[in-house]
C-alpha atoms as a PDB file:
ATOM      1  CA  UNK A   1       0.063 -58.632  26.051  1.00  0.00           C
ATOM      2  CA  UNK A   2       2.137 -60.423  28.419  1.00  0.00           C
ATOM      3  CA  UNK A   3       1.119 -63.842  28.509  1.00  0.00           C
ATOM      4  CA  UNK A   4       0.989 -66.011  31.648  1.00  0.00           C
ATOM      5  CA  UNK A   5       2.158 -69.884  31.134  1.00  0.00           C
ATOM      6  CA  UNK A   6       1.876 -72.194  33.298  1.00  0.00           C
ATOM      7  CA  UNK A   7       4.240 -75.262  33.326  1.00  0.00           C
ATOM      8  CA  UNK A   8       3.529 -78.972  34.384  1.00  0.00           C
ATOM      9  CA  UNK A   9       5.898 -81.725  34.979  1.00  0.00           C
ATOM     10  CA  UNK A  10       4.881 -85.183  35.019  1.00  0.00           C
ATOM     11  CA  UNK A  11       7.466 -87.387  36.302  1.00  0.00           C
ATOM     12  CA  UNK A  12       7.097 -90.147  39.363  1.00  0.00           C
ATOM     13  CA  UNK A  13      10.940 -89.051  40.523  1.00  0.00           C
ATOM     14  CA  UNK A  14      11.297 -85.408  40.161  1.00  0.00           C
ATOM     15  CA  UNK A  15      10.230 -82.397  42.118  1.00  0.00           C
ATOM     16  CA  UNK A  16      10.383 -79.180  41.430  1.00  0.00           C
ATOM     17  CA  UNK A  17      13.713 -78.564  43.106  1.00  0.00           C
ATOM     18  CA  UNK A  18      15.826 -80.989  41.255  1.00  0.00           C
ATOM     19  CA  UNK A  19      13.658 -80.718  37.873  1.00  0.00           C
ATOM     20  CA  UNK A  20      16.144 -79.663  34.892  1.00  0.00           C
ATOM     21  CA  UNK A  21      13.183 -79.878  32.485  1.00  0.00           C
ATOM     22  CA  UNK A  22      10.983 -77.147  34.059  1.00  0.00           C
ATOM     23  CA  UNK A  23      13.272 -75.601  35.731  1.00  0.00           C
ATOM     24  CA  UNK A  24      14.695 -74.739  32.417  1.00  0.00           C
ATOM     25  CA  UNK A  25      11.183 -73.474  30.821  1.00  0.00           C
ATOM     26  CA  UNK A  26      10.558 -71.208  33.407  1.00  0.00           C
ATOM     27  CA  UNK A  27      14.277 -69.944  32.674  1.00  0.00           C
ATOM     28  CA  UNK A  28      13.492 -69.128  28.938  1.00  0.00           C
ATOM     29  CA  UNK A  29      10.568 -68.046  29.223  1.00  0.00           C
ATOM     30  CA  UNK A  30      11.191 -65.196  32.086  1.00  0.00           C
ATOM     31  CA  UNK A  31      14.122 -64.323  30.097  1.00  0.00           C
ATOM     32  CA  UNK A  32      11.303 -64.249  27.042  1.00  0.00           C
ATOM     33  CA  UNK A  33       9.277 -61.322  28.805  1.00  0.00           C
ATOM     34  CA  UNK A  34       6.612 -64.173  29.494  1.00  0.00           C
ATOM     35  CA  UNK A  35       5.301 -64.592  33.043  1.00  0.00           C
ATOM     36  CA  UNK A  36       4.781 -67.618  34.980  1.00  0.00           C
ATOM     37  CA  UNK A  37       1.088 -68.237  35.837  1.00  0.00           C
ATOM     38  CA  UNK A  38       1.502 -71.144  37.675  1.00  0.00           C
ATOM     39  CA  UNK A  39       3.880 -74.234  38.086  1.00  0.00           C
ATOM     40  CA  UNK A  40       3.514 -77.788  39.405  1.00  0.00           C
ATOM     41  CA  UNK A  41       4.924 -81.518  39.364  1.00  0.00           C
ATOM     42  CA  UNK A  42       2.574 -84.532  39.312  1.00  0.00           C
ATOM     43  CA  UNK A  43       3.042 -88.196  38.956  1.00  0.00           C
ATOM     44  CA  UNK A  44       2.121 -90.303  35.880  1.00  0.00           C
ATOM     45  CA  UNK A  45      -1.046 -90.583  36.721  1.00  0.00           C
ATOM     46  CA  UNK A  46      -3.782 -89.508  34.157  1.00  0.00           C
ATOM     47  CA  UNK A  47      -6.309 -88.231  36.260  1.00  0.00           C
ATOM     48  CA  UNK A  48      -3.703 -86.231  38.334  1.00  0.00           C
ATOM     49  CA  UNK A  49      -2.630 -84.868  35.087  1.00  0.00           C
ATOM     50  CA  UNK A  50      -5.827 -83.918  33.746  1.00  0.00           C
ATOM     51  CA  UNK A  51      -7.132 -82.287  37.330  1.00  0.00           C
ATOM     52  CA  UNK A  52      -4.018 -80.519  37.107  1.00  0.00           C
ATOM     53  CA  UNK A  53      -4.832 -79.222  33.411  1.00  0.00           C
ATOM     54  CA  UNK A  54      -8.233 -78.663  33.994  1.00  0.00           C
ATOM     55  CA  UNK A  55      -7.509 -75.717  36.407  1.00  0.00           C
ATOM     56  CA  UNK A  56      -5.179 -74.028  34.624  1.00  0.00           C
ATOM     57  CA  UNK A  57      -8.160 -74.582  31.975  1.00  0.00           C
ATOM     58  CA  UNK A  58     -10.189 -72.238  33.496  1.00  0.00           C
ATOM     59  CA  UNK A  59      -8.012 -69.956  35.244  1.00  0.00           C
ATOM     60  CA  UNK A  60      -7.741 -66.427  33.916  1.00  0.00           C
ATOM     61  CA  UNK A  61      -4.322 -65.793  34.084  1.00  0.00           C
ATOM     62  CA  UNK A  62      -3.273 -68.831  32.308  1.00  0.00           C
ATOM     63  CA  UNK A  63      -2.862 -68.469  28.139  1.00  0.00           C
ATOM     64  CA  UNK A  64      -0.793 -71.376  27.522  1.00  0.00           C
ATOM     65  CA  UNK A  65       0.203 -74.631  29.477  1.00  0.00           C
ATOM     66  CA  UNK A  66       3.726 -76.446  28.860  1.00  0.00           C
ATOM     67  CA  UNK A  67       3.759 -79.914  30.189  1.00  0.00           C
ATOM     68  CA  UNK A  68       7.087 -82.192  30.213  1.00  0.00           C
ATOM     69  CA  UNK A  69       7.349 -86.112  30.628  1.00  0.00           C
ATOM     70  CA  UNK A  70       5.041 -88.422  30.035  1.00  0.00           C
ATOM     71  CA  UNK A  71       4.854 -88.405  26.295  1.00  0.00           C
ATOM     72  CA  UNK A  72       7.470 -91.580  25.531  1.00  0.00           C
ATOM     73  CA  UNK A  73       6.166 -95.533  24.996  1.00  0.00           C
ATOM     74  CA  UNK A  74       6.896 -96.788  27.866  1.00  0.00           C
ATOM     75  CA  UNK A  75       3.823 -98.129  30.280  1.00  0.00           C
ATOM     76  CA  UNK A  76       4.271 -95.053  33.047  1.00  0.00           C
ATOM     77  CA  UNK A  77       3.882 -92.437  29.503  1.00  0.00           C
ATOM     78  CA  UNK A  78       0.175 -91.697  29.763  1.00  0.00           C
ATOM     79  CA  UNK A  79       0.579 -87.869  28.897  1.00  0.00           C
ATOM     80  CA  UNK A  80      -1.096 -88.019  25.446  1.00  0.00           C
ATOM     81  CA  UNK A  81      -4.201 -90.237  26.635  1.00  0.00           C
ATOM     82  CA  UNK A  82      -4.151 -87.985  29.423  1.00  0.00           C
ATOM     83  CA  UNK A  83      -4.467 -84.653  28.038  1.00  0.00           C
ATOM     84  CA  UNK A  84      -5.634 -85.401  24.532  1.00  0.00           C
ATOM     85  CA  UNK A  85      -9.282 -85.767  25.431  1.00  0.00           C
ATOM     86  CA  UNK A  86      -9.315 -82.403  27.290  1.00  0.00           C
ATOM     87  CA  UNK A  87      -8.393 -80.705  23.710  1.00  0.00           C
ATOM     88  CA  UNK A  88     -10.721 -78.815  21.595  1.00  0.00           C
ATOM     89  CA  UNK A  89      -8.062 -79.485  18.795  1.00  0.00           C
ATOM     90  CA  UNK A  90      -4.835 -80.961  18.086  1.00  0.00           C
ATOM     91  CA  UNK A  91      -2.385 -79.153  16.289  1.00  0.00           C
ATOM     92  CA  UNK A  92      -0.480 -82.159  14.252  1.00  0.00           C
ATOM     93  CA  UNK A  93       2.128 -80.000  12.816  1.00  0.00           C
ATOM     94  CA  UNK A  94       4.037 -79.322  16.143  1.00  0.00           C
ATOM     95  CA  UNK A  95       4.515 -83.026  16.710  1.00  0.00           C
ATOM     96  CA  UNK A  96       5.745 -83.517  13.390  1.00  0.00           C
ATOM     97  CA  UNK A  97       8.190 -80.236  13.455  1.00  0.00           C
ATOM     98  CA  UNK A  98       9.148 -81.393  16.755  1.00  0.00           C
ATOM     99  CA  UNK A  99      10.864 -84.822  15.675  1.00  0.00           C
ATOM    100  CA  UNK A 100      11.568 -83.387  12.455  1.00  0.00           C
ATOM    101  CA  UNK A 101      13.701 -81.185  14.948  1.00  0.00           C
ATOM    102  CA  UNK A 102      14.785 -83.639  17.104  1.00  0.00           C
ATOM    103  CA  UNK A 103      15.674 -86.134  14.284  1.00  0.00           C
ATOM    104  CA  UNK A 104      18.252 -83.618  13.126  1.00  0.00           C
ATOM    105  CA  UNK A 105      19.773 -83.934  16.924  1.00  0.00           C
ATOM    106  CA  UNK A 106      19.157 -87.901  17.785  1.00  0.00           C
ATOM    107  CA  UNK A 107      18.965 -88.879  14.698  1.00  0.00           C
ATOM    108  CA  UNK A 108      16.237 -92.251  14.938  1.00  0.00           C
ATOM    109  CA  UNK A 109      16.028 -91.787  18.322  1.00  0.00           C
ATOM    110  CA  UNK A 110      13.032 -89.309  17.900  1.00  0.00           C
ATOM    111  CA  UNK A 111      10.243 -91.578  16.412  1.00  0.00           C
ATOM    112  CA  UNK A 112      10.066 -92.522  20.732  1.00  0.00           C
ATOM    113  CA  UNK A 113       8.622 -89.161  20.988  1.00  0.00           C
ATOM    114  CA  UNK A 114       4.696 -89.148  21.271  1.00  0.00           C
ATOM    115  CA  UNK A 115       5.502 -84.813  21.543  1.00  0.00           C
ATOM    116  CA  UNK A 116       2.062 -83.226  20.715  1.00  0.00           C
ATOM    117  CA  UNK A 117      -0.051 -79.645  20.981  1.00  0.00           C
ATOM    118  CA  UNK A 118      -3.421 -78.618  21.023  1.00  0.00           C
ATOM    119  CA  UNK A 119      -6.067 -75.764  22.288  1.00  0.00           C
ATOM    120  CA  UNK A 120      -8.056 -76.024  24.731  1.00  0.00           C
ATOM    121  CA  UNK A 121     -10.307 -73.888  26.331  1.00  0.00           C
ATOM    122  CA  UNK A 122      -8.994 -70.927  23.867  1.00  0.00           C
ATOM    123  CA  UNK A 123      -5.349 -71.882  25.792  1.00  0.00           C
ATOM    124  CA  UNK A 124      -2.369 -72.926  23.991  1.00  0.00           C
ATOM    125  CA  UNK A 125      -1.362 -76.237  25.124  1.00  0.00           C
ATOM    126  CA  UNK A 126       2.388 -77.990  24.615  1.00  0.00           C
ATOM    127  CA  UNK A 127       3.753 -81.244  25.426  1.00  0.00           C
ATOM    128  CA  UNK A 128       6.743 -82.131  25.429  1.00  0.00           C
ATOM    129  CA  UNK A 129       9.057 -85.212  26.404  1.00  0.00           C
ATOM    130  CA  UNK A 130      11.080 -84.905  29.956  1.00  0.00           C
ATOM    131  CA  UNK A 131      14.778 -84.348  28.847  1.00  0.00           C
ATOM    132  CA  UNK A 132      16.329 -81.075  29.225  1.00  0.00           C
ATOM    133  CA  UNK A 133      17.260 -81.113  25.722  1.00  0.00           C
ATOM    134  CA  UNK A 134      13.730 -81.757  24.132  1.00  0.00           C
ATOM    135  CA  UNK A 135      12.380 -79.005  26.141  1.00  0.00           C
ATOM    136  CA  UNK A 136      15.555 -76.465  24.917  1.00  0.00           C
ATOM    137  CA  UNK A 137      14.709 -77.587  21.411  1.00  0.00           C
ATOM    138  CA  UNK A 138      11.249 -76.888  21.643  1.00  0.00           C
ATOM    139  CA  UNK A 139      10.989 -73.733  22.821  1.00  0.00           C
ATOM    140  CA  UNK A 140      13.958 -72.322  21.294  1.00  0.00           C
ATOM    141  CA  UNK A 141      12.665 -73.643  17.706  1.00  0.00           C
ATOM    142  CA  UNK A 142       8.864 -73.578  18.452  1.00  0.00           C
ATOM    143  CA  UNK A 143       7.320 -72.430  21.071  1.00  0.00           C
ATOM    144  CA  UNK A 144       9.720 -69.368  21.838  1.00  0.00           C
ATOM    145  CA  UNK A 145       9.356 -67.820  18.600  1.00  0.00           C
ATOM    146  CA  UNK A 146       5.561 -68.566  18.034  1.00  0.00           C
ATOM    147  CA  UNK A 147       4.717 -67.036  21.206  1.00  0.00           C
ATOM    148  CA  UNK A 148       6.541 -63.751  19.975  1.00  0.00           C
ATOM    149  CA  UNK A 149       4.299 -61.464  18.472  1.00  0.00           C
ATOM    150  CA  UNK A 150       7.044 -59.839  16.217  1.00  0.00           C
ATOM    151  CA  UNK A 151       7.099 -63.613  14.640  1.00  0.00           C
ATOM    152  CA  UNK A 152       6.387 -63.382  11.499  1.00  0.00           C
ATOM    153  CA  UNK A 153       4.116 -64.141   8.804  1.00  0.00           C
ATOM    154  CA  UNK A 154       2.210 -65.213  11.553  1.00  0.00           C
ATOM    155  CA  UNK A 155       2.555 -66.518  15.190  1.00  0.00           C
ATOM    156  CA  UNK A 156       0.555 -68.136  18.216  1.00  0.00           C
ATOM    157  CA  UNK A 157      -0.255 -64.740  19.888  1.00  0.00           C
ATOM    158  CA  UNK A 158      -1.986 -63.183  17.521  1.00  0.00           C
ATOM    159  CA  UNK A 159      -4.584 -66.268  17.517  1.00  0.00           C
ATOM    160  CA  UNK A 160      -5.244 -66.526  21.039  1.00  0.00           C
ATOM    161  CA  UNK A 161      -8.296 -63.699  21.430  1.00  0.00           C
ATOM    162  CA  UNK A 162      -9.609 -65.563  18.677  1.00  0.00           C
ATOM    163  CA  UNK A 163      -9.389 -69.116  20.375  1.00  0.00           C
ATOM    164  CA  UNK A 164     -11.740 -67.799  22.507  1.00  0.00           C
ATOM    165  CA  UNK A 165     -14.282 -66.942  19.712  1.00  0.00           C
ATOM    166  CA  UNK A 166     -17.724 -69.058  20.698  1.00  0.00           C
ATOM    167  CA  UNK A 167     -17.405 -72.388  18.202  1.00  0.00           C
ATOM    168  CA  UNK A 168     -21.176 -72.851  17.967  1.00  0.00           C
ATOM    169  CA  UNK A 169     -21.758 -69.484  16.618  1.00  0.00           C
ATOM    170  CA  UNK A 170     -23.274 -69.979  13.241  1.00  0.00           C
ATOM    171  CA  UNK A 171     -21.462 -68.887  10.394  1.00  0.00           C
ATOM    172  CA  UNK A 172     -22.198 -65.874   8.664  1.00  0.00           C
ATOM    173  CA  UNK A 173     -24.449 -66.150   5.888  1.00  0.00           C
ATOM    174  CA  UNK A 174     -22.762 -65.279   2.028  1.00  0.00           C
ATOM    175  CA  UNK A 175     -24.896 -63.770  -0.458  1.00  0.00           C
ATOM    176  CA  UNK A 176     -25.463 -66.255  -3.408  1.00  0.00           C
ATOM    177  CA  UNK A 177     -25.514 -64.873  -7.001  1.00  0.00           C
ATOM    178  CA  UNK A 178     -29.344 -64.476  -6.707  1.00  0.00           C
ATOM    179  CA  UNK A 179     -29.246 -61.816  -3.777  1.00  0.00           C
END
């Protein structure tokens, strides 16, 4: 399965032609036998963020989004309230392995991070502050090896068909010691 991410950059200031941050994902993860679905720049502007999102949401040839800037504290950072109501679920343990990460590098410095993931729409969803090196450490620590299917025990791409499993299916019934 080759799997098609698509990468957004939120940033007032950068384009796509002088953005290090992206410009860098779509680097590693070419190079990672991944293909790019789809790549864009918007401003800090929630609902240009979540239009944005929302198509890639629904487009076929999308399996995972990676989104840089947006996630810091300052006023301008509106990536989490952004994106985080589009989410089916939130995946606390990247955010936490993320500064855990980045603490190692910064050192304090990474409680500024508001770095989160999620799924959405049975699509893996990642995002990540705007600095070239948050985005190396990411997906050379995270995302990179859990969208490897030879990660193991277990890894991102082997959950994806079932991310797309209908949620309001009932569950199946279990016999009880009387049947």
């Amino acid at each position: 399965m080759t799997l098609g991410i698509a990468v957004l950059t939120v940033s007032d200031t950068r384009t796509e032609a002088d953005d290090k941050s992206g410009n860098l994902l779509v680097e590693k993860l070419t190079a990672a036998g991944r293909r790019l679905a789809a790549r864009a720049c918007v401003s800090d502007d929630k609902y240009a963020i979540r239009a944005r999102l929302s198509g890639w949401l629904v487009d076929p040839s999308v399996d995972a989004i990676i989104t840089t800037g947006g996630t810091g504290l300052t006023g301008r950072d509106l990536l989490p309230e952004a994106v985080i109501p589009l989410l089916d679920r939130v995946t606390e343990g990247f955010g936490e392995l993320f500064r855990f990460l980045s603490w190692q590098d910064i050192g304090t410095s990474a409680l500024q991070s508001r770095a989160f993931a999620g799924t959405a729409n049975g699509r893996l969803v990642f995002c990540l502050p705007g600095s070239r090196g948050a985005c190396e450490l990411a997906w050379d620590r995270i995302i990179g090896p859990q969208l490897d299917p030879g990660t193991r025990p277990c890894n991102l791409v082997e959950l994806l068909p079932r991310l797309r499993e209908p949620s309001d299916r009932p569950a199946p019934k279990r016999p009880s010691r009387r049947d």
